[in-house]
Protein backbone atom coordinates (compact mmCIF):
# COMPACT_ATOMS: atom_id res chain seq x y z
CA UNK A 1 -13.57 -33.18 23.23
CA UNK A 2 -13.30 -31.22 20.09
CA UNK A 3 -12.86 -27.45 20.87
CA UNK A 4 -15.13 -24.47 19.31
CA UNK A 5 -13.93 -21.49 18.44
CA UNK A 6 -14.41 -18.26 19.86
CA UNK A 7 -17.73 -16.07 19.49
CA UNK A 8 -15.19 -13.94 18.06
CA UNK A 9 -14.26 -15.74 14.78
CA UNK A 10 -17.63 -16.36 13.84
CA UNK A 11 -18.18 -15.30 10.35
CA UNK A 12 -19.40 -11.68 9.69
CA UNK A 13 -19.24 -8.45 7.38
CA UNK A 14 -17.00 -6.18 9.31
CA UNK A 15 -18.43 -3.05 8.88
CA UNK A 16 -15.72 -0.87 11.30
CA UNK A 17 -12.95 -1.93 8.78
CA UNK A 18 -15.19 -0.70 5.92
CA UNK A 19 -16.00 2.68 7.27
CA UNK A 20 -12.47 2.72 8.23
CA UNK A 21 -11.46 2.48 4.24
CA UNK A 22 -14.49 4.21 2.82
CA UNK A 23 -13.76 7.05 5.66
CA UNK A 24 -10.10 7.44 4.61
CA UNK A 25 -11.19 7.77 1.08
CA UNK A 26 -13.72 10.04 1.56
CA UNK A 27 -10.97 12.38 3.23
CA UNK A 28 -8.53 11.57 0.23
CA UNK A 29 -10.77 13.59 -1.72
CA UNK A 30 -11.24 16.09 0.19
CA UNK A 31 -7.36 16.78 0.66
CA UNK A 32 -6.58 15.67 -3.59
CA UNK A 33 -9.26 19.06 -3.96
CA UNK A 34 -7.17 21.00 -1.07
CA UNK A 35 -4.33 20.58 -3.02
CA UNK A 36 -4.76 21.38 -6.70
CA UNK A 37 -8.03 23.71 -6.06
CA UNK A 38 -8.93 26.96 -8.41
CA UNK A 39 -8.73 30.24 -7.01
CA UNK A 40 -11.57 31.11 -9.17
CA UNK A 41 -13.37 28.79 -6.64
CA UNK A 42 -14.97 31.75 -3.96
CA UNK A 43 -14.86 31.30 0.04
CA UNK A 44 -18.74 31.06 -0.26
CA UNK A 45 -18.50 28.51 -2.55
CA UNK A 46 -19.65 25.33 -0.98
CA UNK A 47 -17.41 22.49 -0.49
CA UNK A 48 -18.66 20.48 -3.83
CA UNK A 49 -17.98 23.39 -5.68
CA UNK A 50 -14.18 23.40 -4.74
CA UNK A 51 -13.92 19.87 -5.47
CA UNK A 52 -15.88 20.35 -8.91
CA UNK A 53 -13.66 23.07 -9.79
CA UNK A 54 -10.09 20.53 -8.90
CA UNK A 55 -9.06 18.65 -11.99
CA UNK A 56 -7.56 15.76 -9.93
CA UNK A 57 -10.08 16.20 -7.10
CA UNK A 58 -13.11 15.43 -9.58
CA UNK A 59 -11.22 12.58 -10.67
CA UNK A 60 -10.43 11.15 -7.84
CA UNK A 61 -13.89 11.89 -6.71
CA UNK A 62 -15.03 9.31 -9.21
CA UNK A 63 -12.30 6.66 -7.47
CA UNK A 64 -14.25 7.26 -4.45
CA UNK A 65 -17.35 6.33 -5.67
CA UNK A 66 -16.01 3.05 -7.78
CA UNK A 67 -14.45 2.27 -4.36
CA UNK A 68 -18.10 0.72 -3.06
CA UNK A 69 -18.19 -1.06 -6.02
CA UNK A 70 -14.73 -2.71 -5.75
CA UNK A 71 -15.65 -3.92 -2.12
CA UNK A 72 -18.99 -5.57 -2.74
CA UNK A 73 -17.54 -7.29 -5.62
CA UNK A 74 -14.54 -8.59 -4.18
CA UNK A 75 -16.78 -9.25 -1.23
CA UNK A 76 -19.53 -11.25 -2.74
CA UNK A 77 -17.38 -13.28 -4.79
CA UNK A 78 -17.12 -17.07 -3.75
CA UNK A 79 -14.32 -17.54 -1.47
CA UNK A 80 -13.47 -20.70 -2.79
CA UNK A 81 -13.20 -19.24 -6.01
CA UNK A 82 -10.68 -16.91 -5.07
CA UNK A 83 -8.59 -19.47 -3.10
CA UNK A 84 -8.37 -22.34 -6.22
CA UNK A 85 -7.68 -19.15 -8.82
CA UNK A 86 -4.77 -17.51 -6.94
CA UNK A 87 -2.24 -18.91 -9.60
CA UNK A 88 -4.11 -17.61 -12.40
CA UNK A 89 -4.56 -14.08 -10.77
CA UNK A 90 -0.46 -14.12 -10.14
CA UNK A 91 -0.25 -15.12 -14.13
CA UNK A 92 -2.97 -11.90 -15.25
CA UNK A 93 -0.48 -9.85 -12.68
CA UNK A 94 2.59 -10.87 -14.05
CA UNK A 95 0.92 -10.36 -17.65
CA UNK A 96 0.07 -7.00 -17.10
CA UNK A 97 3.32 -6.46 -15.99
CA UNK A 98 4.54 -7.70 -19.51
CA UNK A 99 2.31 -5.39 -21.08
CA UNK A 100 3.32 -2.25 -19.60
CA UNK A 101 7.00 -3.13 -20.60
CA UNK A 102 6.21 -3.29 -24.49
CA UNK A 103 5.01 0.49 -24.16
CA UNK A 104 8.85 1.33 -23.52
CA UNK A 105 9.42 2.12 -26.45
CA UNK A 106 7.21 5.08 -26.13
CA UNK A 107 8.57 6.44 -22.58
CA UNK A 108 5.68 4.50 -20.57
CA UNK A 109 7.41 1.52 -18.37
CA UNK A 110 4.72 1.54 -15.79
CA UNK A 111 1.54 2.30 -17.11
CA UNK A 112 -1.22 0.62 -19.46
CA UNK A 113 -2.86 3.72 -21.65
CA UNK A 114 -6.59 2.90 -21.26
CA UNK A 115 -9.31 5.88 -22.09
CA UNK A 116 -10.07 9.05 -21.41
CA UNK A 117 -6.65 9.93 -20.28
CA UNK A 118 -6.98 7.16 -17.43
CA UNK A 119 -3.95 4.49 -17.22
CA UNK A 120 -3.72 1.49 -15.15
CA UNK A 121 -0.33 1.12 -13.26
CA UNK A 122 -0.35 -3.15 -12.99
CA UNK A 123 2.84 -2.84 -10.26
CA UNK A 124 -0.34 -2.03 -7.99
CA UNK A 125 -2.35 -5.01 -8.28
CA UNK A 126 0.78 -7.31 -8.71
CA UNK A 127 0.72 -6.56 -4.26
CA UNK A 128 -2.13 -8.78 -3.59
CA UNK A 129 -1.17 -11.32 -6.37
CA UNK A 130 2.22 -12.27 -4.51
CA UNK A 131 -0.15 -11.86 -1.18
CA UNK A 132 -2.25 -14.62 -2.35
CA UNK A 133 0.32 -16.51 -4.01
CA UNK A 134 2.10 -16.82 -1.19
CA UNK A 135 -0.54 -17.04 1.49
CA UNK A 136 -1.47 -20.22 -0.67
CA UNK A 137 2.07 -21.37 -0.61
CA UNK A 138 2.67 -20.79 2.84
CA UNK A 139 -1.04 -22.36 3.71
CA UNK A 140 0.42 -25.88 4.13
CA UNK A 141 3.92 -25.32 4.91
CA UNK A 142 4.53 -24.93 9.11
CA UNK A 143 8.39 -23.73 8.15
CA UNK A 144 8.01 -21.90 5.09
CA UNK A 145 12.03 -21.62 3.16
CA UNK A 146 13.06 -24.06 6.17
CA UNK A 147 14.21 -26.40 3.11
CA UNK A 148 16.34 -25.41 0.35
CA UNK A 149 13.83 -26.71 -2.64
CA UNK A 150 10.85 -25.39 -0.78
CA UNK A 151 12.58 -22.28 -0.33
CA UNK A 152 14.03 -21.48 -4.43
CA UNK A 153 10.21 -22.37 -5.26
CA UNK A 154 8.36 -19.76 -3.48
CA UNK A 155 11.45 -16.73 -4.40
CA UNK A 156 11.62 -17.59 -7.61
CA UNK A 157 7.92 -17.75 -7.62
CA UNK A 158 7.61 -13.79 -6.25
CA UNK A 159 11.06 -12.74 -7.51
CA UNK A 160 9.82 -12.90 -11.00
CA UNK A 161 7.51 -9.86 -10.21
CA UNK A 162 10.02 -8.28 -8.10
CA UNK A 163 12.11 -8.23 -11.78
CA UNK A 164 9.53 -6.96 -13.48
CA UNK A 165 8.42 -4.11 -11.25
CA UNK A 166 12.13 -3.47 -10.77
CA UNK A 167 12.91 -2.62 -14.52
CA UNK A 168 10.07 -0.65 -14.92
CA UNK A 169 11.54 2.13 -12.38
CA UNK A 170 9.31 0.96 -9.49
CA UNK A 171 11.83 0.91 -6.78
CA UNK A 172 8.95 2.00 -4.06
CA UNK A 173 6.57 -0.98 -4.92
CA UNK A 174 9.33 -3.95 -5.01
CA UNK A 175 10.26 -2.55 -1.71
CA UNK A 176 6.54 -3.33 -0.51
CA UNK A 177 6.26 -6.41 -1.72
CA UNK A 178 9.60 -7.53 -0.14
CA UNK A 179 8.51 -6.11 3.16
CA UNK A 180 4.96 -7.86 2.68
CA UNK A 181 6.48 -11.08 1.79
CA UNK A 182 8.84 -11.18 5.29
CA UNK A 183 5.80 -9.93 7.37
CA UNK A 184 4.00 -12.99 5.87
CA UNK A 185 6.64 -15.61 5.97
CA UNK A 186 7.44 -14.52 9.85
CA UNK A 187 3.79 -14.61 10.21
CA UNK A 188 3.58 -18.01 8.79
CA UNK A 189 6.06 -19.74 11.33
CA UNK A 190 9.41 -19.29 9.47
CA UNK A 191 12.51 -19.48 11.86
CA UNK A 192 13.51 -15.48 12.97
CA UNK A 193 17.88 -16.83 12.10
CA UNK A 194 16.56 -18.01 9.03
CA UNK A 195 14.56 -14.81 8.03
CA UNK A 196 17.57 -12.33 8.96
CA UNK A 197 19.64 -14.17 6.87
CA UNK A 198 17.27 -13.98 3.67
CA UNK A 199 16.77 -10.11 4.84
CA UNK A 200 20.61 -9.79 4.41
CA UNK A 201 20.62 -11.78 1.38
CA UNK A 202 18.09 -9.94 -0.13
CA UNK A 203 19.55 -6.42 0.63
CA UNK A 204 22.96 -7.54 -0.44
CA UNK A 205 21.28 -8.49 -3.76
CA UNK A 206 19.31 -4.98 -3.79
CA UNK A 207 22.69 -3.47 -3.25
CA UNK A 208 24.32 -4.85 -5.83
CA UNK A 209 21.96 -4.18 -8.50
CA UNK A 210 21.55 -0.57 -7.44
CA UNK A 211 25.31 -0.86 -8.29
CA UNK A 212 25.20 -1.95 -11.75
CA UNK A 213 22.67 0.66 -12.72
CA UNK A 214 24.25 3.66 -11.21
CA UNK A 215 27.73 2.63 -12.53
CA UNK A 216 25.60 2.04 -15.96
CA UNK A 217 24.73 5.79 -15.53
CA UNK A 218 21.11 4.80 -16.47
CA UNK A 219 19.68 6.05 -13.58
CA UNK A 220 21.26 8.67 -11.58
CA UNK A 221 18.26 10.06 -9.66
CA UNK A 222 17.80 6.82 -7.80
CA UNK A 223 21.63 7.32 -6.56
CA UNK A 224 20.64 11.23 -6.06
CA UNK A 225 17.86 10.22 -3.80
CA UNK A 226 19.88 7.52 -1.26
CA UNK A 227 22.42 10.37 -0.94
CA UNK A 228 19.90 13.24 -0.14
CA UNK A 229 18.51 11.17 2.57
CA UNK A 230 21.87 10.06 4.25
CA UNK A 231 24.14 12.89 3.36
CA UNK A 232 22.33 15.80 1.80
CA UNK A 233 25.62 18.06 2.15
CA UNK A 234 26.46 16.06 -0.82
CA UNK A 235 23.72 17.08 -3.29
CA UNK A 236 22.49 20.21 -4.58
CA UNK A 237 19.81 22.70 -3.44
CA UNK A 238 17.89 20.75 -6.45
CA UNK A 239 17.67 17.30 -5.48
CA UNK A 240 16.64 18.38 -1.96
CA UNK A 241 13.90 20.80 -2.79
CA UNK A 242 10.94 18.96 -2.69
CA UNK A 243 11.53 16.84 0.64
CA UNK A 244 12.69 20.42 2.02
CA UNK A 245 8.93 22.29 0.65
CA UNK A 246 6.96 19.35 1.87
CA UNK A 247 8.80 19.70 5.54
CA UNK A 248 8.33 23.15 5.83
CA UNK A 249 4.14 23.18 4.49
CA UNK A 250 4.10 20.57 6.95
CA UNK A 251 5.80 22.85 10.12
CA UNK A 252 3.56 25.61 8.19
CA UNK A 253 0.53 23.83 9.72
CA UNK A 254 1.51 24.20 13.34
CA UNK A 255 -0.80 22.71 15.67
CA UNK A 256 -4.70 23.31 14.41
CA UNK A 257 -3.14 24.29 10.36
CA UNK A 258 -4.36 27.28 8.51
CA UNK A 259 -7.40 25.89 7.12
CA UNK A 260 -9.01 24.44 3.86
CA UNK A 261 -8.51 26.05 0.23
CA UNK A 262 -6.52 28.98 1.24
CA UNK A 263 -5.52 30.78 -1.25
CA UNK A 264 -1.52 31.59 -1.00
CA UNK A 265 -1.28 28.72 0.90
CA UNK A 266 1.78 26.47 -0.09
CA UNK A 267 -0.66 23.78 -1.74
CA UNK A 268 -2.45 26.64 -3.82
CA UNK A 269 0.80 27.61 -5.35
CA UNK A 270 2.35 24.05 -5.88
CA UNK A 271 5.31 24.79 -3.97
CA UNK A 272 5.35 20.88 -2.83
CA UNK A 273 5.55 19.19 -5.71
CA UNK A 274 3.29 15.94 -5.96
CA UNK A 275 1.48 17.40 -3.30
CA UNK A 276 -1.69 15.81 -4.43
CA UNK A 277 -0.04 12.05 -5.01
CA UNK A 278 3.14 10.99 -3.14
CA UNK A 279 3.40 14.37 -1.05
CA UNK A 280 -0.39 14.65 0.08
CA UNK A 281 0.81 14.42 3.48
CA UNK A 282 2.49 17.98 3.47
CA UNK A 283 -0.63 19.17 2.22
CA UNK A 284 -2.74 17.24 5.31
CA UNK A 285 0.22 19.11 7.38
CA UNK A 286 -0.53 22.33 6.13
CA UNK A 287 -4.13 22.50 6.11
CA UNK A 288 -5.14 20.41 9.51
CA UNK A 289 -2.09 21.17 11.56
CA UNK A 290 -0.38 18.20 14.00
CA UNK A 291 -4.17 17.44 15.42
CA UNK A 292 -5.19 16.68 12.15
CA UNK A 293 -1.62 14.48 11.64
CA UNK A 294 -2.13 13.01 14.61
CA UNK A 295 -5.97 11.93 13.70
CA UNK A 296 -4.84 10.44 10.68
CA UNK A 297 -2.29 8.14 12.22
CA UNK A 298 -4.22 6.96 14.64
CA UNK A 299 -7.20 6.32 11.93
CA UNK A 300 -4.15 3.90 10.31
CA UNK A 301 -3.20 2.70 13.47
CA UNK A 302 -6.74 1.40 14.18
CA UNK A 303 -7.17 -0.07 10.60
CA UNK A 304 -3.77 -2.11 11.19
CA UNK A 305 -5.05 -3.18 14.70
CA UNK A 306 -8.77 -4.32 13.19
CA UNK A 307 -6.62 -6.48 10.98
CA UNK A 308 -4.62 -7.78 13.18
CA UNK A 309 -7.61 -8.85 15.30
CA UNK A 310 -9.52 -10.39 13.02
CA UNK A 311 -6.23 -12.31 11.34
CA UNK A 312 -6.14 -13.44 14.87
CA UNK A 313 -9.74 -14.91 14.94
CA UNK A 314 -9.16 -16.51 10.94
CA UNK A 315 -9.98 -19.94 11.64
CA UNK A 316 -8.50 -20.69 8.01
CA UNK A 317 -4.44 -20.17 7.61
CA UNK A 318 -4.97 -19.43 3.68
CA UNK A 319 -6.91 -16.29 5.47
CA UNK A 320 -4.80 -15.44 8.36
CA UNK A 321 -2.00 -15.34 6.08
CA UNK A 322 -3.42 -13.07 3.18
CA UNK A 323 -5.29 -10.49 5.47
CA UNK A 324 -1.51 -10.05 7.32
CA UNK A 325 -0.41 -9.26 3.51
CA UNK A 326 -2.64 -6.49 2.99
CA UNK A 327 -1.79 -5.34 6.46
CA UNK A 328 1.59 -5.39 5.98
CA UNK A 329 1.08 -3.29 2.47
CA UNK A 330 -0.61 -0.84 4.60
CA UNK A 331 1.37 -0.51 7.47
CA UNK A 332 4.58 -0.30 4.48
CA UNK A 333 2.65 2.11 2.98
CA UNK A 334 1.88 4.86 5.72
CA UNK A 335 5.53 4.62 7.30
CA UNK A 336 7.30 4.92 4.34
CA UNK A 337 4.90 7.76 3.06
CA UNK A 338 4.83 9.67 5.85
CA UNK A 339 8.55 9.33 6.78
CA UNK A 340 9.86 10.22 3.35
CA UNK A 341 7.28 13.67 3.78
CA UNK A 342 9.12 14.28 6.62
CA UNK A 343 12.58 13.88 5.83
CA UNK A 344 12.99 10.68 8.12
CA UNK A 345 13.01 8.00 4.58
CA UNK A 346 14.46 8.38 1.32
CA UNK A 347 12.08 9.52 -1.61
CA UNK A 348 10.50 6.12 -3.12
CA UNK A 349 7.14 7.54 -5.05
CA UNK A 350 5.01 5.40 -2.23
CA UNK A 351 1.91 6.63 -2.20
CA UNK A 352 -0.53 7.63 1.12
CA UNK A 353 -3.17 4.70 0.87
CA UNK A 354 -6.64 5.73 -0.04
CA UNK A 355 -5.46 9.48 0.17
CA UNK A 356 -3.01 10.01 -1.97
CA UNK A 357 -4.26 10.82 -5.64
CA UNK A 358 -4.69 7.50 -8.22
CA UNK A 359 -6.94 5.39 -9.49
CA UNK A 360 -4.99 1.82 -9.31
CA UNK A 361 -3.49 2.52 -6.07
CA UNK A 362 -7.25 3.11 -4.24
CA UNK A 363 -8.36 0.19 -6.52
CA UNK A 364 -6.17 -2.15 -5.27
CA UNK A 365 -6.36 -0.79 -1.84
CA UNK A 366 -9.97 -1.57 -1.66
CA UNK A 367 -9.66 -4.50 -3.32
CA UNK A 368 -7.35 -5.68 -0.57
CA UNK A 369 -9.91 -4.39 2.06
CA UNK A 370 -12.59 -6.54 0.08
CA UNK A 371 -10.46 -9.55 0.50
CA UNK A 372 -10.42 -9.70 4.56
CA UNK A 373 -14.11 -9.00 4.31
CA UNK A 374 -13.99 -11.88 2.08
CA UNK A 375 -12.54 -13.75 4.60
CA UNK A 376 -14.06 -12.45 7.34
CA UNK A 377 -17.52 -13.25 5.88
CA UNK A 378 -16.55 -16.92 5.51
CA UNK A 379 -14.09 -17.82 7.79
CA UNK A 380 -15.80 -20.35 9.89
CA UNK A 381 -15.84 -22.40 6.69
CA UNK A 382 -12.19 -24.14 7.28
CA UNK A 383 -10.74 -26.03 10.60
CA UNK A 384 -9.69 -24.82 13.28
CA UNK A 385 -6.42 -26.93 13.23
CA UNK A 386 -5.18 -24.69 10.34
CA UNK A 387 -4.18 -22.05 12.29
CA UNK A 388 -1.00 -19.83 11.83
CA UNK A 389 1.22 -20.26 14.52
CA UNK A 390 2.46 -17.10 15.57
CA UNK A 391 -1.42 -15.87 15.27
CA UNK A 392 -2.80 -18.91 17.16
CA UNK A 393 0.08 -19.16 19.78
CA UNK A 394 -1.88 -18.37 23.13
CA UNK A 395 -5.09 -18.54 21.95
CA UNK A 396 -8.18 -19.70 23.61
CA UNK A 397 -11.02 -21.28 22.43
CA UNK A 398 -14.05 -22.18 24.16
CA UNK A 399 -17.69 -22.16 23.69
């Protein structure tokens, strides 16, 4: 007798994991204006006012409102469509890539001028490219790399963005993608011997190149950064300054923080620097104390669960597979963000998702977010038997 599936993966809108994302970015806003505010802004002011007043908080206010946007229209868009066109959205990625390396020659490696003083930064959106690359790759293949000519197909498919990222100065975002690509090929049934090896391989590589360019002398700060966070006796006062400000706003805080838009506060004068993009956290520290850390995480650490459970109820593999992606560029995301603002990772320029302050980052974040509703929304369309195995091991399904 054929088996249904569960109540559970019938196919829906998930509204907790959109007010989840919309919520988060809501409160990125809100902490992008705590951190650049105007003291000409007064206590009575209202709330609007202050984030009026914030160059980078009206901005990113205007993110926030896009972000609806991006969700409905990655939402509504035929999933079919999507799934058939993932090899021509890895080609536009890898294109855009291409672009933003012809504007070297002016100083820009990783951004595409557009208008208004807005740029896109394509080593964003390249993320979900190799996350539906692969998740179509992987979609038919029970032992993803267990063969040597499977295996050189799908790295030299996603090392060819790695590259590219790479030589534009975007250490932090190759290191996503490689961490998203082994969260998806576990995920997809790949042998655990087989993936520490390539994990070994890969840092070897990753060692190896960071040796060529810091004994090229081309890039010095990368080398100043691994040695501030595993022997900062051995740099100057310099090199550890902002990792030192950000821990210290972030102890500032103590348990409840001192408050919102406080003038001589250590966001109002910028001793964090990046407090607003890659450092938001110390200003979240500062202002809302460990409660308001602690909130925060656990906000994450229910988005990452939602995903996980409905990954789990993705009758279709080509799903299960690329909603684990964008959970695995989350989960990279917030540990690596949050560790390096507390001293406990090296310095990458990962951002905080949906808080930190940028355009392209909350774009594609959304974007992602839109794709599991996506999938969500039509997931009963594919069999049952396509199932992931380490998602469908010990599964039930009944009427």
């Amino acid at each position: 007798m054929t088996m249904q599936p569960s109540h559970r993966a019938r196919a829906h809108f998930d509204i907790p994991l959109a007010l989840l994302a919309l919520g988060l970015s809501a409160f990125g806003v809100l902490c992008v204006a705590i951190a650049t505010f105007s003291t000409s802004s007064q206590p009575e002011d209202v709330l609007l006012n202050y984030i009026a007043t914030s160059y980078y908080g009206s901005r990113q206010a205007i993110f926030f409102f896009i972000s609806p946007v991006v969700i409905g229209l990655v939402t509504v868009v035929p999933f079919d469509f999507i799934y058939r066109r993932t090899l021509f959205l890895y080609f536009v990625a890898c294109a855009l890539l291409g672009i933003a390396l012809l504007g070297a020659a002016t100083g820009v490696k990783a951004w595409i001028d557009l208008i208004w003083g807005y740029a896109l930064q394509p080593s964003e959106f390249v993320k979900l490219a190799c996350i539906v690359i692969c998740a179509k790759r992987f979609e038919s293949d029970y032992s993803p790399l267990g063969t040597v000519k499977g295996g050189s197909r799908i790295i030299a498919l996603v090392a060819i963005p790695w590259f590219l990222t790479l030589i534009q100065g975007e250490t932090g975002s190759v290191l996503v993608m490689v961490f998203v690509f082994a969260v998806m090929v576990y995920f997809a049934g790949i042998r655990l011997k087989l993936l520490g090896g390539i994990i070994l391989l890969f840092t070897v590589v990753i060692v190896i190149l960071y040796g060529v360019v810091i004994s090229s002398g081309l890039s010095d700060y990368r080398l100043t950064r691994i040695l501030a966070f595993v022997n900062p006796s051995l740099v100057d006062e310099h090199a550890k300054y902002q990792v030192d400000q950000a821990r210290i706003a972030i102890g500032s805080g103590g348990r409840y923080g001192i408050g919102m838009f406080v003038p001589g506060s250590f966001s109002q004068l910028d001793f964090v620097p990046e407090d607003w993009t890659d450092f938001i956290f110390s200003t979240i520290g500062e202002a809302f104390g460990f409660v308001g850390c602690a909130v925060l995480l656990l906000v994450y650490l229910a988005m990452i669960l939602r995903m996980l459970y409905l990954a789990h109820y993705t009758v279709d593999r080509f799903g299960q597979l690329t909603i684990i992606g964008v959970m695995g560029m989350m989960l990279f995301h917030v540990f690596e963000n949050i560790g390096m603002n507390m001293g406990l990772m090296p310095v990458t320029g990962i951002p905080l998702p949906f808080i930190s302050y940028g355009g392209s980052n909350l774009v594609t974040n959304m974007a992602g977010i839109g794709l599991v509703l996506n999938i969500t929304k039509n997931r009963s369309l594919a069999g049952s038997e396509r199932l992931s195995p380490q998602l469908s091991a010990g599964s039930k399904y009944s009427r």
